[in-house]
Protein backbone atom coordinates (compact mmCIF):
# COMPACT_ATOMS: atom_id res chain seq x y z
CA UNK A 1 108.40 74.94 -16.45
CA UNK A 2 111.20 77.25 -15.99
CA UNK A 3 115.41 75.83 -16.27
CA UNK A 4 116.09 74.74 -12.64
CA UNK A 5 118.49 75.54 -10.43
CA UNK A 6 121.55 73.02 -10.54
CA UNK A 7 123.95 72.47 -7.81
CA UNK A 8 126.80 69.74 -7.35
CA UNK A 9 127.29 67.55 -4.06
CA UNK A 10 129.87 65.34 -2.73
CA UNK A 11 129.16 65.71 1.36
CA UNK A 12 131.66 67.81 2.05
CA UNK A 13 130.65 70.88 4.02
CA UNK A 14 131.37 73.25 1.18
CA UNK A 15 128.85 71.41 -1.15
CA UNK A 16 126.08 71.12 1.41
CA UNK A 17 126.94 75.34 2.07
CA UNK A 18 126.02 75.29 -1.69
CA UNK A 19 123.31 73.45 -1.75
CA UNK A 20 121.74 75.74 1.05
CA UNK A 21 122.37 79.00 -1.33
CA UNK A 22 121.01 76.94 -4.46
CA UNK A 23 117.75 76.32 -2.71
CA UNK A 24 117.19 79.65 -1.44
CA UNK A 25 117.43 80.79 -5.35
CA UNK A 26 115.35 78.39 -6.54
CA UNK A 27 112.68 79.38 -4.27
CA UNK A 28 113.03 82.84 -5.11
CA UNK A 29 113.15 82.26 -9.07
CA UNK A 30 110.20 79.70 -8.36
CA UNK A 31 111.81 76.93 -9.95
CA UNK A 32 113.19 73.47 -9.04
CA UNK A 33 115.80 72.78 -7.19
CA UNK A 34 117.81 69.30 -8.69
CA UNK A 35 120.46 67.89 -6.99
CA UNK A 36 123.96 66.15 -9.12
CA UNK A 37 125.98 63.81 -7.73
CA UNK A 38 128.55 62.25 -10.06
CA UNK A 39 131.54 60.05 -9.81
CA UNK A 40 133.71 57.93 -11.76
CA UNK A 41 134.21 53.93 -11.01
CA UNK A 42 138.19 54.50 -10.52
CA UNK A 43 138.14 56.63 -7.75
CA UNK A 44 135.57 54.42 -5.45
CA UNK A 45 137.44 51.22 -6.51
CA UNK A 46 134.39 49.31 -7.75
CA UNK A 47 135.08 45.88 -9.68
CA UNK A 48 135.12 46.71 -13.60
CA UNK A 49 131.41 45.69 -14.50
CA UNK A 50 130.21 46.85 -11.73
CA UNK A 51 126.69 48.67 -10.52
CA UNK A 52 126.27 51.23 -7.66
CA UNK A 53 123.51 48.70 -6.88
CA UNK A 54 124.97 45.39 -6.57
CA UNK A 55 126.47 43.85 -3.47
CA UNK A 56 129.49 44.39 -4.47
CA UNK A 57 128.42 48.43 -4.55
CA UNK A 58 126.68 48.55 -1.70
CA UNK A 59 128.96 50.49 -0.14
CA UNK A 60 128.78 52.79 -2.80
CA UNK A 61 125.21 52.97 -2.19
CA UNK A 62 125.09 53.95 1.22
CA UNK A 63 127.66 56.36 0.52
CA UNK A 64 125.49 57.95 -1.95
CA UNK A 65 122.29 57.74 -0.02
CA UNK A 66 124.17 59.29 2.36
CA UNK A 67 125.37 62.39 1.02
CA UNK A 68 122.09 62.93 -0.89
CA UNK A 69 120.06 62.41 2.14
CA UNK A 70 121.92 65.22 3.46
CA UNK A 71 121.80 67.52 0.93
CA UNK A 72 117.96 67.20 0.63
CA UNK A 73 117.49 67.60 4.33
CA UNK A 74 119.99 70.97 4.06
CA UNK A 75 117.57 72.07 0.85
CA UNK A 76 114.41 71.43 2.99
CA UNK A 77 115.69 73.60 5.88
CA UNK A 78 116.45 76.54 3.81
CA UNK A 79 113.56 76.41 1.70
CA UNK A 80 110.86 73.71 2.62
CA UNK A 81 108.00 74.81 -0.22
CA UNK A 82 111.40 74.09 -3.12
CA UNK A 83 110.94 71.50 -5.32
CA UNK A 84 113.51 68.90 -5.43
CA UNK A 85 114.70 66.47 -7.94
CA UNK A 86 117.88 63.99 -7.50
CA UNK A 87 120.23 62.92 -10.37
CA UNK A 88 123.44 60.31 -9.94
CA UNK A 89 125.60 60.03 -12.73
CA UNK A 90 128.62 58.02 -13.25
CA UNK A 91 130.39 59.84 -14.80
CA UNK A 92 133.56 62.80 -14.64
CA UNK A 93 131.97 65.45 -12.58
CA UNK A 94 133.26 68.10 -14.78
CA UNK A 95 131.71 67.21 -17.84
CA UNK A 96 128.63 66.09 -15.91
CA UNK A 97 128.01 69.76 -14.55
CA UNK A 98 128.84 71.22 -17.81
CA UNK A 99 125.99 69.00 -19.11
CA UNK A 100 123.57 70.19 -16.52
CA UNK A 101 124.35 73.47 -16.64
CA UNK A 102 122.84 73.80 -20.55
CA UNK A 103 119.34 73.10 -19.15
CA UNK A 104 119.77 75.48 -16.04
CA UNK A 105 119.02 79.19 -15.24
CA UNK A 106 121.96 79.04 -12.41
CA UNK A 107 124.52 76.31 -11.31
CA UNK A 108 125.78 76.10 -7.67
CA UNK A 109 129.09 74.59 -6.43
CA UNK A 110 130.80 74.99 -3.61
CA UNK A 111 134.18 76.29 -3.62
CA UNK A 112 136.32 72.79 -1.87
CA UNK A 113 135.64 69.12 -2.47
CA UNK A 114 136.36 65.42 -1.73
CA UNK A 115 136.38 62.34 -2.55
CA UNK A 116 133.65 61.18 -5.47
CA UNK A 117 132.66 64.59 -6.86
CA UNK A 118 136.74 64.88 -8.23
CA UNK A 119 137.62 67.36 -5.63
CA UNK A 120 135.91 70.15 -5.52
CA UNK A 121 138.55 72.37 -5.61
CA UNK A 122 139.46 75.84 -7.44
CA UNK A 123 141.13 75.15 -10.21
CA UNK A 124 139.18 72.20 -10.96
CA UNK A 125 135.52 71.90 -11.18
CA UNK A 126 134.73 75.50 -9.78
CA UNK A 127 137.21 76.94 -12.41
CA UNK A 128 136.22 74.84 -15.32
CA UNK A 129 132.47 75.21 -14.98
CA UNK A 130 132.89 79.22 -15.14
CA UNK A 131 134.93 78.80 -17.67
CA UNK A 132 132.74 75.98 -19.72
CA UNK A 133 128.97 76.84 -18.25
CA UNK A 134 126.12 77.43 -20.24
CA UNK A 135 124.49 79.52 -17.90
CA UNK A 136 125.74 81.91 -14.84
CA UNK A 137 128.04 79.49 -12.10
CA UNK A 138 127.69 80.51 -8.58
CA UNK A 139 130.62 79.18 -6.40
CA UNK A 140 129.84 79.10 -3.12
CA UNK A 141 132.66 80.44 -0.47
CA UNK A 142 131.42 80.65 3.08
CA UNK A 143 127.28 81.84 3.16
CA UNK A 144 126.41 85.08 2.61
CA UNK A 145 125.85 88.26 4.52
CA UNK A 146 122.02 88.29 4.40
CA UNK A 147 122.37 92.35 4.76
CA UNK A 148 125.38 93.29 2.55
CA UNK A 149 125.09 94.39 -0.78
CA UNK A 150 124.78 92.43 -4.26
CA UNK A 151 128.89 93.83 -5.72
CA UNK A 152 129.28 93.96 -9.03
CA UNK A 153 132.38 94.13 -11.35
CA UNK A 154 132.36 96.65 -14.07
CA UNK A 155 134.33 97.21 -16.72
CA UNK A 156 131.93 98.16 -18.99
CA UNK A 157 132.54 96.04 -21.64
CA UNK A 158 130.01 94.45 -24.11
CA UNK A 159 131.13 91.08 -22.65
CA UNK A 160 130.14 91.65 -19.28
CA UNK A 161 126.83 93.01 -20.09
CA UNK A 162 125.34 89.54 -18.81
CA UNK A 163 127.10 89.97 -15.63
CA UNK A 164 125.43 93.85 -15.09
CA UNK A 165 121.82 91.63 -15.59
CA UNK A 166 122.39 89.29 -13.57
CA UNK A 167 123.21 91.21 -10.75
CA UNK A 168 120.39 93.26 -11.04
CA UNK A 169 117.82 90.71 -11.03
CA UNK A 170 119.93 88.94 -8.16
CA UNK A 171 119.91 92.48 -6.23
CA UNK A 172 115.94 92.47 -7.40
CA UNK A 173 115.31 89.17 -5.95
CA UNK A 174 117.00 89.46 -2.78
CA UNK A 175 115.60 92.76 -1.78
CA UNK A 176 119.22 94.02 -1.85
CA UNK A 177 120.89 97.07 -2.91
CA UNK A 178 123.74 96.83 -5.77
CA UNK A 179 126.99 98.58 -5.54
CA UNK A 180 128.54 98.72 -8.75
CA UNK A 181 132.36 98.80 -8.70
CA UNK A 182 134.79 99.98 -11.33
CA UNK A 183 138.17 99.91 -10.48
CA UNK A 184 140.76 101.97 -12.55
CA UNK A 185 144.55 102.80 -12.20
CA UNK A 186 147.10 104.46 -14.53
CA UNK A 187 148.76 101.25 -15.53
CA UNK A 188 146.36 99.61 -17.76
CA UNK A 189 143.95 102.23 -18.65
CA UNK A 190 142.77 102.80 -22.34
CA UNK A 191 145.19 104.90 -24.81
CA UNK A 192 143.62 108.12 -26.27
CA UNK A 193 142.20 107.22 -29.03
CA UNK A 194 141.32 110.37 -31.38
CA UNK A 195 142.67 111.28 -34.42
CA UNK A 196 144.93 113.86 -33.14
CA UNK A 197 146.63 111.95 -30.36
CA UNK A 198 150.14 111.32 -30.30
CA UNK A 199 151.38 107.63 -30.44
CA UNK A 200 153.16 107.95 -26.66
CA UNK A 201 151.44 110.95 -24.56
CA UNK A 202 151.58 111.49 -20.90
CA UNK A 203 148.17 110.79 -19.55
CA UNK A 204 145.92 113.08 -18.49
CA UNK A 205 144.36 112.04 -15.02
CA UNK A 206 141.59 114.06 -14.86
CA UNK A 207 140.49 113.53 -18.24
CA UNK A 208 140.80 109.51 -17.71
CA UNK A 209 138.83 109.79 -14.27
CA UNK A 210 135.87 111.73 -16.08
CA UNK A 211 136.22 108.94 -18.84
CA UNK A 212 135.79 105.64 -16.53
CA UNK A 213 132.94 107.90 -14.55
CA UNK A 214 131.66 107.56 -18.28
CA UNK A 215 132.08 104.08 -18.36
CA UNK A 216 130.48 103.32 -15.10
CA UNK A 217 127.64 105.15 -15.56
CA UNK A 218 126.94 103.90 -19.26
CA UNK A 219 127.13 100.37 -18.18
CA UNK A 220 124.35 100.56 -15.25
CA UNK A 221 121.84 103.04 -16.28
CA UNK A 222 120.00 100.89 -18.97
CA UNK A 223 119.92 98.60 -16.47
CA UNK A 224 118.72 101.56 -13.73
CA UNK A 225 115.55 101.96 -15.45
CA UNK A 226 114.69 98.93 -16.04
CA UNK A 227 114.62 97.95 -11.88
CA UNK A 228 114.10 100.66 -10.51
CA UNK A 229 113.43 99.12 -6.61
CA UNK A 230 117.20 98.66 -7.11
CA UNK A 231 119.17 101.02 -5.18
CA UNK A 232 122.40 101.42 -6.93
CA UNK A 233 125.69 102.61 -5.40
CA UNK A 234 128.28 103.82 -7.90
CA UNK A 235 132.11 103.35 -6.94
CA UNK A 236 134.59 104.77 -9.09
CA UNK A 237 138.12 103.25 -7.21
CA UNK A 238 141.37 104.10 -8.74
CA UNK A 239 143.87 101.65 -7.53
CA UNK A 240 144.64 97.79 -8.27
CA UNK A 241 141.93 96.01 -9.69
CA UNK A 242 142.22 92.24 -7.92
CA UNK A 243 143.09 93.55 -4.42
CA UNK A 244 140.00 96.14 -4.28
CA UNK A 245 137.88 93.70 -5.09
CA UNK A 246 138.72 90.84 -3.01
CA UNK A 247 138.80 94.01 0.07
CA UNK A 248 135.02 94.88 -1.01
CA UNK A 249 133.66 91.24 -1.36
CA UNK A 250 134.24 91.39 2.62
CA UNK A 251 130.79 93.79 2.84
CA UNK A 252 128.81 91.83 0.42
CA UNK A 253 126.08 89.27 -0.15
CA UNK A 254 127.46 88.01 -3.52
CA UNK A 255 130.27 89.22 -6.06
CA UNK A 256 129.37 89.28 -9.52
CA UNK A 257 131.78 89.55 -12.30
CA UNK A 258 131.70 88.78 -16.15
CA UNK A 259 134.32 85.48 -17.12
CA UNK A 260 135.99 88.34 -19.56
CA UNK A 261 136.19 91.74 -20.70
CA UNK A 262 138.15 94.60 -21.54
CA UNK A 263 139.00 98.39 -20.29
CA UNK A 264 139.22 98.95 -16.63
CA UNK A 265 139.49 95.55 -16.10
CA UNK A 266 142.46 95.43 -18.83
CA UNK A 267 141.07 91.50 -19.63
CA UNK A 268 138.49 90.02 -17.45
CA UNK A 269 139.51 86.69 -18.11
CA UNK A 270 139.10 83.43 -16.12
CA UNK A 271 143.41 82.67 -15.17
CA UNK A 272 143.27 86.78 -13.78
CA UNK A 273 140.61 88.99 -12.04
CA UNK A 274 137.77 86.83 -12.16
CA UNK A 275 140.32 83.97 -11.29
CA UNK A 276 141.68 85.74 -8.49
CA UNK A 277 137.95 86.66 -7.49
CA UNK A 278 137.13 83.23 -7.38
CA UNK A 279 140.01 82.26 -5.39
CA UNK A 280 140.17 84.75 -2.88
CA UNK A 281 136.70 86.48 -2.32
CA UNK A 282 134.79 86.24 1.14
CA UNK A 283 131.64 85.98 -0.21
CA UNK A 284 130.04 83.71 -2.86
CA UNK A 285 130.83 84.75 -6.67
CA UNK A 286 128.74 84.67 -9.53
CA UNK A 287 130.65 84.08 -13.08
CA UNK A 288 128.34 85.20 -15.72
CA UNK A 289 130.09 83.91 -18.73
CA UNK A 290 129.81 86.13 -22.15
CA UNK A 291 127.14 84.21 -24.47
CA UNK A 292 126.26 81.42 -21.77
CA UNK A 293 122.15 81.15 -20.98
């Protein structure tokens, strides 16, 4: 059977939000849905020597019955035919999810956190598994607008390649149209680079806004042909590269963006746009990370 869909819970609303996106995927990718809960002993103060089944874990257990029981009833709403597996694992949570996510076609967390599941916060898990993940990380940040647009980041780089893909197939799946975005601005674009140029020359803005129209339209038309029930809205923005993005996430279903490239971008690297992305977006973002799954 296909890789499942993976997605992290702790009870807090943000992981039951994600738990509600990962099992609408799954039911579109036909796959299984399987649900990870991990924590470490420390944090729930059990005895050293402990079990999550003993009476002296019982509380534990509830707790964990608990916040699964939830989570599956939240899966079964959104997508009752999904099939669902549950895993606990004691365990660090980050490692745990970086674990799961080398068996899984997409892992789901929500953007905030508490208690067991080692905060849930950006910066932490969120950050770490779209740095780490061995497949695309969707972190989830409010639900999405079931009639906006899949967005997606280009800066035409062979790193982000994976990230054009997958929002393709995500705008495929979803019946949605793509709008691909390429921001540019005259403070980080690319230097001349033929044999006659001059090591410091005053740039030429026409000539750089015909080369990222280039860019933009390299980096999608492979992927044009390929899907073509896709309809795909080019946007060639000159301006600064974090703020447009976060502005345009407001209109869309999901944000996609590679963990790092180069050009327009000037570095796509988790710690800057996608960071910023992550933090700041209104809509779920997909990390697609360059040789992940």
């Amino acid at each position: 059977m296909a890789d499942p869909v993976v997605v992290g819970v702790d009870g807090s609303p943000s992981s039951l939000d994600a738990v509600e996106v990962a099992a609408r995927e799954a039911a579109l990718r036909g796959v299984a849905l399987r649900v990870v809960h991990a924590f470490g002993w420390p944090s729930l103060h059990v005895p050293p020597g402990g079990t999550p089944w003993n009476r002296a874990g019982a509380g534990v257990r509830a707790l964990v019955d608990g916040t699964l029981g939830a989570a599956e009833e939240r899966a079964r709403r959104a997508a009752p035919g999904v099939e669902l597996t549950r895993e606990v694992t004691v365990g660090e949570p980050l490692m745990v999810l970086e674990l799961e996510s080398r068996t899984a076609s997409l892992a789901v967390v929500g953007s905030r956190g508490l208690n067991a599941f080692g905060s849930l916060l950006l910066g932490s898990t969120a950050v770490h598994l779209a740095a780490h993940g061995h497949c695309p990380v969707l972190v989830v940040r409010g639900l999405p607008d079931a009639t906006g647009p899949v967005l997606l980041a280009v800066d035409g780089s062979p790193a982000a390649e994976g990230a054009v893909e997958f929002a393709f197939a995500e705008a495929s799946l979803h019946g949605a149209e793509l709008v691909a975005l390429h921001v540019w601005n005259t403070w980080t674009e690319r230097a001349y680079d033929g044999p006659g140029d001059p090591p410091f020359v005053t740039y030429d803005e026409e000539r750089l806004r015909a080369e990222e129209e280039r860019v933009l339209a390299e980096a999608v038309s492979g992927h044009q042909e390929r899907y073509p029930e896709v309809t795909v809205h080019r946007r060639l923005v000159r301006g600064r590269i974090r703020a447009t993005l976060v502005d345009a996430s407001a209109d869309a279903r999901l944000v996609v963006v590679g963990a790092r490239g180069r050009g327009g971008f000037a570095g796509l690297l988790l710690g800057s746009v996608s960071q910023a992305v992550l933090h700041h977006a209104h809509r779920p973002v997909a990390v697609v990370r360059s040789g992940g799954r």
